[in-house]
Protein backbone atom coordinates (compact mmCIF):
# COMPACT_ATOMS: atom_id res chain seq x y z
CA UNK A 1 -16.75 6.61 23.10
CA UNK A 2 -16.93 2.94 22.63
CA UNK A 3 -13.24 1.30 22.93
CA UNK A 4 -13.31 -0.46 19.11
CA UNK A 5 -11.46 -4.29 19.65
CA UNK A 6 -8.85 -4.01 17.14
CA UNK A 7 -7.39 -7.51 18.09
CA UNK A 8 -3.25 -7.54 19.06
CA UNK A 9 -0.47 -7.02 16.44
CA UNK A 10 0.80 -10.87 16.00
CA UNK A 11 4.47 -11.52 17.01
CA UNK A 12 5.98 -12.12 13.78
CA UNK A 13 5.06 -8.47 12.57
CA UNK A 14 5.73 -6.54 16.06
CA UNK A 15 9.45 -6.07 14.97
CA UNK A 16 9.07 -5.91 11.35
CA UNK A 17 10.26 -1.94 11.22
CA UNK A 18 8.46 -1.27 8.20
CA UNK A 19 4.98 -2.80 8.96
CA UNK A 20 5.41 -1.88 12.95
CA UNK A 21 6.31 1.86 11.48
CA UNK A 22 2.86 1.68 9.15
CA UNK A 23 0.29 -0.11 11.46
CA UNK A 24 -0.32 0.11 14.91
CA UNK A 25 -3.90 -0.56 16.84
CA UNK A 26 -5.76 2.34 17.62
CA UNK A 27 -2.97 4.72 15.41
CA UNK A 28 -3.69 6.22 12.08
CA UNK A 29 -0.52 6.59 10.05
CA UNK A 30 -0.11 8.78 6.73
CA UNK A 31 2.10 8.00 3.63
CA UNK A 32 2.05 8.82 -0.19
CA UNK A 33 1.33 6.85 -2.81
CA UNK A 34 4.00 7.79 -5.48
CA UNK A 35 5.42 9.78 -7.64
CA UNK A 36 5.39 12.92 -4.82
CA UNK A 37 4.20 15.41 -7.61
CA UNK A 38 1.27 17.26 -8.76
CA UNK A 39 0.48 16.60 -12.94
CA UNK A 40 -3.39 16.79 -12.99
CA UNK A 41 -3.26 18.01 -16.73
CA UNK A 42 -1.20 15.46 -17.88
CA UNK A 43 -1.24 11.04 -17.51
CA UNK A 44 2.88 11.81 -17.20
CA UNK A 45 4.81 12.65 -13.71
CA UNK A 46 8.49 14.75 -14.97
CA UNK A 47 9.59 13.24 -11.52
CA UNK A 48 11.29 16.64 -10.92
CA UNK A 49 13.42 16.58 -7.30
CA UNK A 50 11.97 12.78 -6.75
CA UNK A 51 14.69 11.81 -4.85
CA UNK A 52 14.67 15.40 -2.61
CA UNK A 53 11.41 14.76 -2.26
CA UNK A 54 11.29 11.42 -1.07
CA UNK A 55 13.89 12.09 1.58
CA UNK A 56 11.83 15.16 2.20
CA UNK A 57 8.92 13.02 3.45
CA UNK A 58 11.18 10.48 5.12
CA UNK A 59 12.47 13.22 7.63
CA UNK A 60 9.27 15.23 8.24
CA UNK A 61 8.37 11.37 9.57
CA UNK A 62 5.82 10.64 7.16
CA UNK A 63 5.59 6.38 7.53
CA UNK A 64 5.14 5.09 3.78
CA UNK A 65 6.02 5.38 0.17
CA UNK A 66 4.01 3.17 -2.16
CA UNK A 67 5.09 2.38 -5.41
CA UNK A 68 2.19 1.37 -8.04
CA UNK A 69 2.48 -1.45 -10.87
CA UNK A 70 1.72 0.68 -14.19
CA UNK A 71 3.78 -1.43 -17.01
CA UNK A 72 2.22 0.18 -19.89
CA UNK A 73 0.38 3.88 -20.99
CA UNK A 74 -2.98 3.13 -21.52
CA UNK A 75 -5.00 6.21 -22.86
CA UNK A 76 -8.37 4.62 -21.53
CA UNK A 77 -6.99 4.83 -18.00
CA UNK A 78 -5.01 8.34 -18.10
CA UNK A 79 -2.64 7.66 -15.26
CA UNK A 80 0.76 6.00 -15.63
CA UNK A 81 1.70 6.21 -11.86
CA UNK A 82 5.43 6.68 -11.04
CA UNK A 83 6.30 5.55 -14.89
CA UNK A 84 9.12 3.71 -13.12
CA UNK A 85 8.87 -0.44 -12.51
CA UNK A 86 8.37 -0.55 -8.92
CA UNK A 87 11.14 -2.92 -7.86
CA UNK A 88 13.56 -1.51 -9.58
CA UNK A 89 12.57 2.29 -7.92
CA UNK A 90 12.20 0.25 -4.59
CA UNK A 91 15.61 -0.60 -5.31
CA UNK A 92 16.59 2.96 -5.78
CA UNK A 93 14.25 4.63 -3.17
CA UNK A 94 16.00 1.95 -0.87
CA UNK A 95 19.50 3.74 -0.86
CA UNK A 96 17.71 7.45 -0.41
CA UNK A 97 15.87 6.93 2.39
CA UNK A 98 16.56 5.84 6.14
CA UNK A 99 13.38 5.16 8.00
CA UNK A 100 10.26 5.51 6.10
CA UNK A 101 8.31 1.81 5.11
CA UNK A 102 8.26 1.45 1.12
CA UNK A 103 5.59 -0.61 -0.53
CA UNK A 104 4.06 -1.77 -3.55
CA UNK A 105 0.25 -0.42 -4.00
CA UNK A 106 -0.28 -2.73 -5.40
CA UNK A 107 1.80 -5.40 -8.13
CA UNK A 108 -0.56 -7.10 -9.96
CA UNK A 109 -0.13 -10.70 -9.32
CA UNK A 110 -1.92 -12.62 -11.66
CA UNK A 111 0.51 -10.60 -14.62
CA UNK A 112 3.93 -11.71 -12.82
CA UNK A 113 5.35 -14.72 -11.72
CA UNK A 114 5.03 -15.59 -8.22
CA UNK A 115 8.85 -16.58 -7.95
CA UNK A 116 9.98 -13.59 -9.18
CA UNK A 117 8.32 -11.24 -7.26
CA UNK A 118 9.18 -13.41 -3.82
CA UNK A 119 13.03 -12.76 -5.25
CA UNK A 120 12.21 -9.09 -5.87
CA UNK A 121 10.83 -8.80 -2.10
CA UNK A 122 13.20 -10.51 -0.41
CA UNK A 123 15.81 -8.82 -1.76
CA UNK A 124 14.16 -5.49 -1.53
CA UNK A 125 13.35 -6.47 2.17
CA UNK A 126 17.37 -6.87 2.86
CA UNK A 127 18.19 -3.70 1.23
CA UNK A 128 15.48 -1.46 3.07
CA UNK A 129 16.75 -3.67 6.04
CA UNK A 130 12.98 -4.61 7.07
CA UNK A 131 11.24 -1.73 5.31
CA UNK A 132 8.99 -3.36 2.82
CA UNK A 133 5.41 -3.83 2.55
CA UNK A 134 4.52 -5.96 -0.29
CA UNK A 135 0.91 -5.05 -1.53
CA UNK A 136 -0.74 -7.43 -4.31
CA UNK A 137 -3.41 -6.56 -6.47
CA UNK A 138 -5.47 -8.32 -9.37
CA UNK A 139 -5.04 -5.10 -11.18
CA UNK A 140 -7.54 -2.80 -12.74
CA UNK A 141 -7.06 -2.18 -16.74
CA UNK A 142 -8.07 -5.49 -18.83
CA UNK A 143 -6.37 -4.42 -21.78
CA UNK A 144 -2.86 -5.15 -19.99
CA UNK A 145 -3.82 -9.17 -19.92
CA UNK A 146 -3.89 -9.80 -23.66
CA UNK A 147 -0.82 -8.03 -23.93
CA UNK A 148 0.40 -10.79 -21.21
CA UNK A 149 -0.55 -13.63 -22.53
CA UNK A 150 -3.03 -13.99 -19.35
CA UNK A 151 -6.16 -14.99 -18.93
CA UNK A 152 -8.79 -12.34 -17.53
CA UNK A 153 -10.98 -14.35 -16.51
CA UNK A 154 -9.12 -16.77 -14.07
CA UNK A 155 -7.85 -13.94 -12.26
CA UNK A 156 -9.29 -14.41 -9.03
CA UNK A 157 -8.04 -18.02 -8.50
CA UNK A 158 -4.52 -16.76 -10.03
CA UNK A 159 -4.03 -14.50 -7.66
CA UNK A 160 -5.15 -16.67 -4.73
CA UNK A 161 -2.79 -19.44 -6.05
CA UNK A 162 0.06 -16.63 -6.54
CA UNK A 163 -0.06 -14.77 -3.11
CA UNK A 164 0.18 -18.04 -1.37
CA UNK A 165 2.68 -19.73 -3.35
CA UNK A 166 5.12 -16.13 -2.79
CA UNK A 167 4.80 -16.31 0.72
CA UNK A 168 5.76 -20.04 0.73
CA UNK A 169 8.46 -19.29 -1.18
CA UNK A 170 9.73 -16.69 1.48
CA UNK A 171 8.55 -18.35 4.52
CA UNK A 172 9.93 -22.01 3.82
CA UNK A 173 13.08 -23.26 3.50
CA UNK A 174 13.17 -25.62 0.44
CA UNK A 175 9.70 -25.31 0.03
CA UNK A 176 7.45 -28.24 -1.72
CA UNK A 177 4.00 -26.73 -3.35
CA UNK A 178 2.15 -27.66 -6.38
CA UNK A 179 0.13 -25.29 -8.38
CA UNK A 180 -2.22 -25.36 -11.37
CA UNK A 181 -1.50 -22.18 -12.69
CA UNK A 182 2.25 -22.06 -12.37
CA UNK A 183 5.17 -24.30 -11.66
CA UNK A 184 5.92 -26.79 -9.14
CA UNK A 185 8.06 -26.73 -5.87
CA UNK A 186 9.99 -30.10 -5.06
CA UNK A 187 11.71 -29.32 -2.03
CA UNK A 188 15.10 -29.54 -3.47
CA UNK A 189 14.87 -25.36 -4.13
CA UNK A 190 15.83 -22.64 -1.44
CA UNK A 191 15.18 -18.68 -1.51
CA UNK A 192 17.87 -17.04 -1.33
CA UNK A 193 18.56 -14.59 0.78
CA UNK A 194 16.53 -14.65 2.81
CA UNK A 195 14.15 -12.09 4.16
CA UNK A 196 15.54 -9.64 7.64
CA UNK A 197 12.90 -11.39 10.27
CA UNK A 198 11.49 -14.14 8.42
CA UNK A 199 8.53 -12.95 6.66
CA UNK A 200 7.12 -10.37 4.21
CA UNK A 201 4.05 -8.32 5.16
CA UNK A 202 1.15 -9.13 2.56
CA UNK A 203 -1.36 -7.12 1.88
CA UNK A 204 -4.10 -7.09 -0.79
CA UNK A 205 -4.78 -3.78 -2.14
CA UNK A 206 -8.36 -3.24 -4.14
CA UNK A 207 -10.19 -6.34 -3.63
CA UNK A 208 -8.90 -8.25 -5.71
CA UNK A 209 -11.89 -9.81 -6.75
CA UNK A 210 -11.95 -11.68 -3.22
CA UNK A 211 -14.21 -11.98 -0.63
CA UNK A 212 -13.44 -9.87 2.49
CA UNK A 213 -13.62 -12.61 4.69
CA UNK A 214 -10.67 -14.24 2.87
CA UNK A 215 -8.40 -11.11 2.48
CA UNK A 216 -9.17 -10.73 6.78
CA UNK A 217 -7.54 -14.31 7.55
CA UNK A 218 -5.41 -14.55 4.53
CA UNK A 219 -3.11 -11.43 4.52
CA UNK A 220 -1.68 -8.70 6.76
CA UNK A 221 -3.81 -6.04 6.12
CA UNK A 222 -6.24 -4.35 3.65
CA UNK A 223 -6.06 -1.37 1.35
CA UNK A 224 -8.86 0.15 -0.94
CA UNK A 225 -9.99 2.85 -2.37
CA UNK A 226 -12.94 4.39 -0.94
CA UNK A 227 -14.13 7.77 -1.42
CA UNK A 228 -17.15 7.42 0.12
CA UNK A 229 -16.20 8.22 3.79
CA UNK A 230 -20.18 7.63 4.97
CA UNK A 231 -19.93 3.57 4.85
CA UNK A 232 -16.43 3.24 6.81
CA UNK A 233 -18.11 2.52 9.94
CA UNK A 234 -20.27 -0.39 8.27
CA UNK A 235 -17.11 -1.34 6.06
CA UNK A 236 -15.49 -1.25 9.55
CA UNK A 237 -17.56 -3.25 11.16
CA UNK A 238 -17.68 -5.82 8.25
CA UNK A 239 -13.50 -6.09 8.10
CA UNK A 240 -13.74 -6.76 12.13
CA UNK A 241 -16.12 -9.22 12.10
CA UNK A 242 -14.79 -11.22 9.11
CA UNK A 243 -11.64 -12.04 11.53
CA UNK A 244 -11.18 -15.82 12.97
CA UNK A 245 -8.62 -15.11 15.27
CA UNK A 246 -8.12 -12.13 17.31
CA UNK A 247 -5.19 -10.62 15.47
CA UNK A 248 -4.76 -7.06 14.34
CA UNK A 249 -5.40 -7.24 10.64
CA UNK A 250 -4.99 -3.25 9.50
CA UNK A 251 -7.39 -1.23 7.16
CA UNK A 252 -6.28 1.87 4.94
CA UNK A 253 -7.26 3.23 1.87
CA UNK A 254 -5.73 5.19 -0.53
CA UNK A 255 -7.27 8.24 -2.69
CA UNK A 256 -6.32 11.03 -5.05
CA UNK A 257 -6.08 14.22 -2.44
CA UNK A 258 -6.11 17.61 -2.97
CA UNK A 259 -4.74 20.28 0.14
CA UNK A 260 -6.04 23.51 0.03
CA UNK A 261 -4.82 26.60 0.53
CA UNK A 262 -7.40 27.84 3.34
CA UNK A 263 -7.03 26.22 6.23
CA UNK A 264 -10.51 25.90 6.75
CA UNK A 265 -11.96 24.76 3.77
CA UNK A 266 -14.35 21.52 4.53
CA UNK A 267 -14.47 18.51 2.39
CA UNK A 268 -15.48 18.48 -0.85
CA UNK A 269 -15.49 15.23 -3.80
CA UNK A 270 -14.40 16.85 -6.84
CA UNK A 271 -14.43 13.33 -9.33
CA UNK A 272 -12.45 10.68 -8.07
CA UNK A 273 -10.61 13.03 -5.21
CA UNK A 274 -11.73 14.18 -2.12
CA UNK A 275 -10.39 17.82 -1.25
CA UNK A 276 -10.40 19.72 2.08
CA UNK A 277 -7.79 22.16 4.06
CA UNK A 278 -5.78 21.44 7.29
CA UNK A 279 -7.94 22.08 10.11
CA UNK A 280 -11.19 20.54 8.49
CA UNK A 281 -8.67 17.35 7.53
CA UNK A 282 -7.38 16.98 11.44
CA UNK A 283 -11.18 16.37 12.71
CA UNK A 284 -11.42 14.65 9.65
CA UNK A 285 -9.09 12.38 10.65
CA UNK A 286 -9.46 11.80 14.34
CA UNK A 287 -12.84 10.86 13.65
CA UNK A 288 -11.10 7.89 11.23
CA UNK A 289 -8.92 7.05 13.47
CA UNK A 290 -11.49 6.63 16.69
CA UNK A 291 -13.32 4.53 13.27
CA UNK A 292 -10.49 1.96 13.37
CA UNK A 293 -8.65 3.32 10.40
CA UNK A 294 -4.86 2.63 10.34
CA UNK A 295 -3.25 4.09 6.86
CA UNK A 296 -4.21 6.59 4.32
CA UNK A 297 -1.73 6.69 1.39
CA UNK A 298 -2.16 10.06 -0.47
CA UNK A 299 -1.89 10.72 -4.01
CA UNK A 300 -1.55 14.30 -5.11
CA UNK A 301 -1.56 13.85 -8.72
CA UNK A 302 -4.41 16.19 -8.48
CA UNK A 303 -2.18 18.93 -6.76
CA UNK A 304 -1.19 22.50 -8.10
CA UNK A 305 0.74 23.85 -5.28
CA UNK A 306 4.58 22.97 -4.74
CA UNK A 307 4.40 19.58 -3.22
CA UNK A 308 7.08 20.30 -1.12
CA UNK A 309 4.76 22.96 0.25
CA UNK A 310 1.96 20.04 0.82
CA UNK A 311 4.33 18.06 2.85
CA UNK A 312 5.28 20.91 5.24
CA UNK A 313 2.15 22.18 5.65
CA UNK A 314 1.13 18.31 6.85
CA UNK A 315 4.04 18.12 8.56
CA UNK A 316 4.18 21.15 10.87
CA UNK A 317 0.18 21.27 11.28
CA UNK A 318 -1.54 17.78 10.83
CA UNK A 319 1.36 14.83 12.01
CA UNK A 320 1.44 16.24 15.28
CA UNK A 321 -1.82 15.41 16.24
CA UNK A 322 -1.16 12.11 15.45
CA UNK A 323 1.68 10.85 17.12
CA UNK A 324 2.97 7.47 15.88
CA UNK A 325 5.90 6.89 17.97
């Protein structure tokens, strides 16, 4: 088998325990994209034994929680996510939970403001004590921007003007920036406090609406959604070669999942959810991995059985052939 060049983890990001815990060349990692519950009959979580749940996965050694940006119930889209605003459950998850990363899967930039949500991470960042991820989206129901007061169409060039403007905001001390969409930086400002090793990992989750080339020298890392598994090796291939440097710049993708109850069952798309049992998902896996894949974030929204079930059964039978540590 062909050793894939991956590129080296920069410096900045070796120590960082929640992105060093997440991404690792050559390791695929596993986490949950939240709420930790099964409600496929319904666009509402109850959020029944949450908290349980969430330490649950922290001690079976699971390596992320992700948090998505849902501020409203729109009946076109069906899903409200964890209900709860993500920062303030980060907030929350923070005090429950020991080791696992938490991130954000992904706030939607162009609806926030920039200085706020560098506030929110940094602060978020020193309560997890290194543990966040911060993943930024464009977002993917238009109806939310009227309610905003944002423009829809400009939302490419927001978001490339907001992600860099948040991580100036955390990286620099009295930073000096100018922006056309939002306010201006003078230098006479600081960020307070500020974050555990100096930085924030940034990721873009979706696309976006940016080119790949720019997320790979841009950002930390890369999630979509892809439920198509026969183009990661092209997709792959494309992510590598979009790189400038030869740093490790981590792919994942996150999906609506479904365990079943035979072991053996082989994969099947039922809609927007790809479903398959244990054995079947290993080899599944391993072959992602050996790919260059370095995250899949799991939502089991589409679940029936006892999720606490689903995370033993991964636990005892899948993490072990994937040692992180």
């Amino acid at each position: 088998m062909q050793t894939l060049d991956l590129g080296s983890m920069p410096a900045a990001y070796q120590s960082h325990p929640g992105y060093s815990r997440v991404f690792r060349p050559g390791k695929l990692t596993f986490g949950f994209i939240m709420p930790l519950e099964g409600y496929p009959d319904s666009p509402f979580p109850t959020l029944k034994d949450h908290t349980w749940l969430a330490k649950l996965a922290d001690d079976a050694g699971f390596s992320a929680l992700w948090m998505r940006d849902v501020p409203f119930y729109d009946p076109g889209f069906g899903d409200t996510g964890q209900m709860l605003d993500p920062f303030v459950y980060l907030g929350y998850l923070a005090a429950h939970t020991r080791r696992i990363a938490l991130g954000t899967a992904g706030i939607v930039l162009p609806l926030r403001d920039p200085l706020t949500i560098a506030k929110q991470a940094v602060s978020v960042d020193q309560l997890t004590g290194g543990r966040l991820i911060l993943g930024l989206s464009s977002g993917d129901r238009p109806v939310e921007y009227p309610a905003f007061g944002v423009d829809f169409d400009n939302r490419a060039d927001r978001f490339r003007e907001a992600f860099d403007l948040v991580r100036t905001t955390i990286e620099d001390s009295f930073p000096t920036k100018s922006t056309q969409f939002y306010g201006q930086l003078s230098g006479n400002l600081d960020l307070v406090p500020k974050s555990v090793i100096g930085h924030v990992p940034m990721l873009v989750v979706g696309r976006a609406r940016q080119d790949i080339g720019w997320i790979a020298n841009n950002t930390q890392g890369w999630i979509w959604h892809l439920s198509d598994f026969g183009r990661l090796p092209n997709l792959l291939q494309e992510w590598r070669a979009a790189r400038t440097d030869d740093s490790f710049r981590p792919y994942g993708y996150g999906s609506f999942f479904e365990l079943t109850e035979n072991p053996d069952d082989s994969l099947r798309y039922v809609g927007n959810r790809f479903r398959m049992g244990r054995n079947q998902l290993i080899a599944h896996w391993k072959q992602q991995e050996e790919q260059g894949v370095s995250h899949v974030a799991l939502n089991l929204k589409p679940n029936r059985r006892p999720v606490e079930e689903i995370l033993q059964e991964l636990a005892e039978y899948v993490l072990p052939h994937f040692p992180g540590e």
